[in-house]
C-alpha atoms as a PDB file:
ATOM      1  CA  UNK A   1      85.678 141.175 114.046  1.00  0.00           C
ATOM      2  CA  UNK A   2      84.868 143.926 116.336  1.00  0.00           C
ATOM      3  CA  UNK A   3      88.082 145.799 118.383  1.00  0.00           C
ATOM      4  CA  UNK A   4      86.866 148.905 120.154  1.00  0.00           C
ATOM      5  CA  UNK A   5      88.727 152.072 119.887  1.00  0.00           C
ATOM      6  CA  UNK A   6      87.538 155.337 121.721  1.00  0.00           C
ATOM      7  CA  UNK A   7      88.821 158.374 121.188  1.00  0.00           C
ATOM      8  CA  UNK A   8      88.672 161.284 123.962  1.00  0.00           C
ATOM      9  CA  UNK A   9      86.986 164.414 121.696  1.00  0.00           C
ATOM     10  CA  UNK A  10      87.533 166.488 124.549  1.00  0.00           C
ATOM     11  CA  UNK A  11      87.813 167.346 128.206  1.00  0.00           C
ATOM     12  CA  UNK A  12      85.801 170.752 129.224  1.00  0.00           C
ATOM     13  CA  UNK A  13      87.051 173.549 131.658  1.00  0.00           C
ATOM     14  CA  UNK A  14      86.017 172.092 135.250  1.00  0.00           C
ATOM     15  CA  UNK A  15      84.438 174.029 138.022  1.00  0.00           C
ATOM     16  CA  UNK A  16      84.748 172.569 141.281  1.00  0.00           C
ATOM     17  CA  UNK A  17      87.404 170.345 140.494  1.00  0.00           C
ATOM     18  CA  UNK A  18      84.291 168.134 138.127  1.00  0.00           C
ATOM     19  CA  UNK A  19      84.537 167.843 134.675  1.00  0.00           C
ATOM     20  CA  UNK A  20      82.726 167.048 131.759  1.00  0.00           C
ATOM     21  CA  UNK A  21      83.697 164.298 128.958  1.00  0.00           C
ATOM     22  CA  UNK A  22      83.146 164.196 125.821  1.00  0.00           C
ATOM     23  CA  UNK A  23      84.508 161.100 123.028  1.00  0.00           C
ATOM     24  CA  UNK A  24      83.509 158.676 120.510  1.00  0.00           C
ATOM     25  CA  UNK A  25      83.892 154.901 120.734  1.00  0.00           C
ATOM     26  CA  UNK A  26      84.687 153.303 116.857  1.00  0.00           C
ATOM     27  CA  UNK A  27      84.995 149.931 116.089  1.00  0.00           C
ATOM     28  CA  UNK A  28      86.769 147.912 113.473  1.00  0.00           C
ATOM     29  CA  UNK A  29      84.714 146.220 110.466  1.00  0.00           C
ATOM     30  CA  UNK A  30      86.232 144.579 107.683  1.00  0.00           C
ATOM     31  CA  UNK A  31      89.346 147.403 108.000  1.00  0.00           C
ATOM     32  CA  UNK A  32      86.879 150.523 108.389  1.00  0.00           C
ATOM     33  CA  UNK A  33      85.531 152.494 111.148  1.00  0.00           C
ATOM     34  CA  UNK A  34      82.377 152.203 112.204  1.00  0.00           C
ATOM     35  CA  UNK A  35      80.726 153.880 115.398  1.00  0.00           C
ATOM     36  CA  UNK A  36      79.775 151.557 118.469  1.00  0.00           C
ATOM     37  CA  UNK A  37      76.249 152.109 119.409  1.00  0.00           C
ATOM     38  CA  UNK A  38      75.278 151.638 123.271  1.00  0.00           C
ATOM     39  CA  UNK A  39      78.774 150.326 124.096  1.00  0.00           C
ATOM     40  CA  UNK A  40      79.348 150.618 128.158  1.00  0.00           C
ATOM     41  CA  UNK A  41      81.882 153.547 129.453  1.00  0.00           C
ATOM     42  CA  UNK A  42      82.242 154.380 132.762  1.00  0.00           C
ATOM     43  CA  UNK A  43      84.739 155.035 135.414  1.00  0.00           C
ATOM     44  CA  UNK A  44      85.243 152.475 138.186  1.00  0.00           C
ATOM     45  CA  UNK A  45      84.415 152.227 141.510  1.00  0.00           C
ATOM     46  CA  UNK A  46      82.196 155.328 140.871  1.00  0.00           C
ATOM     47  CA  UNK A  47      78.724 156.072 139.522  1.00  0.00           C
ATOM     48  CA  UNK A  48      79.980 157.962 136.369  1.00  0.00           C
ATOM     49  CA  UNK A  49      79.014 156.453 133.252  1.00  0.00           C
ATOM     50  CA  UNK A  50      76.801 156.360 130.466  1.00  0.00           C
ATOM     51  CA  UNK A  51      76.364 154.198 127.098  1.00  0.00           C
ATOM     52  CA  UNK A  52      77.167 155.249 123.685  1.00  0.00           C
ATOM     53  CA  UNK A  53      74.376 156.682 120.737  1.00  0.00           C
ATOM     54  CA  UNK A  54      73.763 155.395 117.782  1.00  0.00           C
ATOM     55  CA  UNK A  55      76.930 157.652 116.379  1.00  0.00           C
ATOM     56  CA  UNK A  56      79.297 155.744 119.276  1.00  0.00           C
ATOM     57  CA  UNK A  57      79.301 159.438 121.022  1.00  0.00           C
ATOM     58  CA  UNK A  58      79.343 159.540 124.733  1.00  0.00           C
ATOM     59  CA  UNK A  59      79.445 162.117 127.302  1.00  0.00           C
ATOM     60  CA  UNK A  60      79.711 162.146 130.838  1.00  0.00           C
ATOM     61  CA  UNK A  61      79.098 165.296 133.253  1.00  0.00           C
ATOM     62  CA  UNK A  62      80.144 165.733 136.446  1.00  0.00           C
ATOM     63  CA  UNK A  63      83.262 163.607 136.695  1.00  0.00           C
ATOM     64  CA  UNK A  64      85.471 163.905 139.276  1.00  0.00           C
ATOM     65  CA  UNK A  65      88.537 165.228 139.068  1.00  0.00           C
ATOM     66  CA  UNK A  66      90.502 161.955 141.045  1.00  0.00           C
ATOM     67  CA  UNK A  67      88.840 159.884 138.501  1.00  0.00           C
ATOM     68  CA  UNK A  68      91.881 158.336 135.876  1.00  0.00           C
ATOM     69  CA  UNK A  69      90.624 155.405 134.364  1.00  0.00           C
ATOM     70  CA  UNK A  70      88.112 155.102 131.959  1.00  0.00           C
ATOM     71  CA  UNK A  71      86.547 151.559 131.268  1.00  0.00           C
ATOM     72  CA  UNK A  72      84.769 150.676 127.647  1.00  0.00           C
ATOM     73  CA  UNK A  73      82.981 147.651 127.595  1.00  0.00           C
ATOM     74  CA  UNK A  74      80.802 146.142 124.796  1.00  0.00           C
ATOM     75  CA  UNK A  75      78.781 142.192 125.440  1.00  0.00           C
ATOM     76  CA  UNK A  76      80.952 139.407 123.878  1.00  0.00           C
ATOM     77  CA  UNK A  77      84.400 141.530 123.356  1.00  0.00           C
ATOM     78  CA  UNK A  78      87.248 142.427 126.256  1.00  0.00           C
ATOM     79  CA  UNK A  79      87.111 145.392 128.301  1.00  0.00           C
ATOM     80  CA  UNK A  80      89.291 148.714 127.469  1.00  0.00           C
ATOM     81  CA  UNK A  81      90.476 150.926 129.855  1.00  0.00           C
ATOM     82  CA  UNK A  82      92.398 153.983 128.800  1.00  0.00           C
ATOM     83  CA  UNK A  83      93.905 157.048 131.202  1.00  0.00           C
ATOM     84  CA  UNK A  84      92.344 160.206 132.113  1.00  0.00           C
ATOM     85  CA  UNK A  85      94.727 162.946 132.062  1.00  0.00           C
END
């Protein structure tokens, strides 16, 4: 059983009221952690996103600031979305 997790590493200084993202999406196997490779995460209703590496890291540049929810999809499991502070 797969349940994804993501966890924000960190949001960098913004200039022009963009910023850049920066996080890890893990998943649960047999009771351990293990990264999610090319899992979906994007904000929507705008043309941010990207897909998780091999290591589940994703990062997104150029983010708007208005942006506040964050969607994580993988094929076959339910969508996440988390807040953007």
């Amino acid at each position: 059983m797969l349940i994804i997790i993501w966890l924000l590493l960190s949001t960098i200084l913004s200039t022009h009221a963009q910023q850049h993202l920066v996080g890890y999406v893990y998943g649960m196997d047999q009771n351990k952690e293990v990264p999610v490779a090319g899992a979906n995460v994007f904000f929507p209703g705008s043309y941010a996103g990207t897909f998780t590496d091999e290591a589940g890291k994703f990062d997104i540049v150029k983010i708007d600031s208005s942006l506040k929810e964050l969607v994580i999809s993988y094929a076959g499991y339910v969508n996440d979305t988390v807040k953007v502070e």
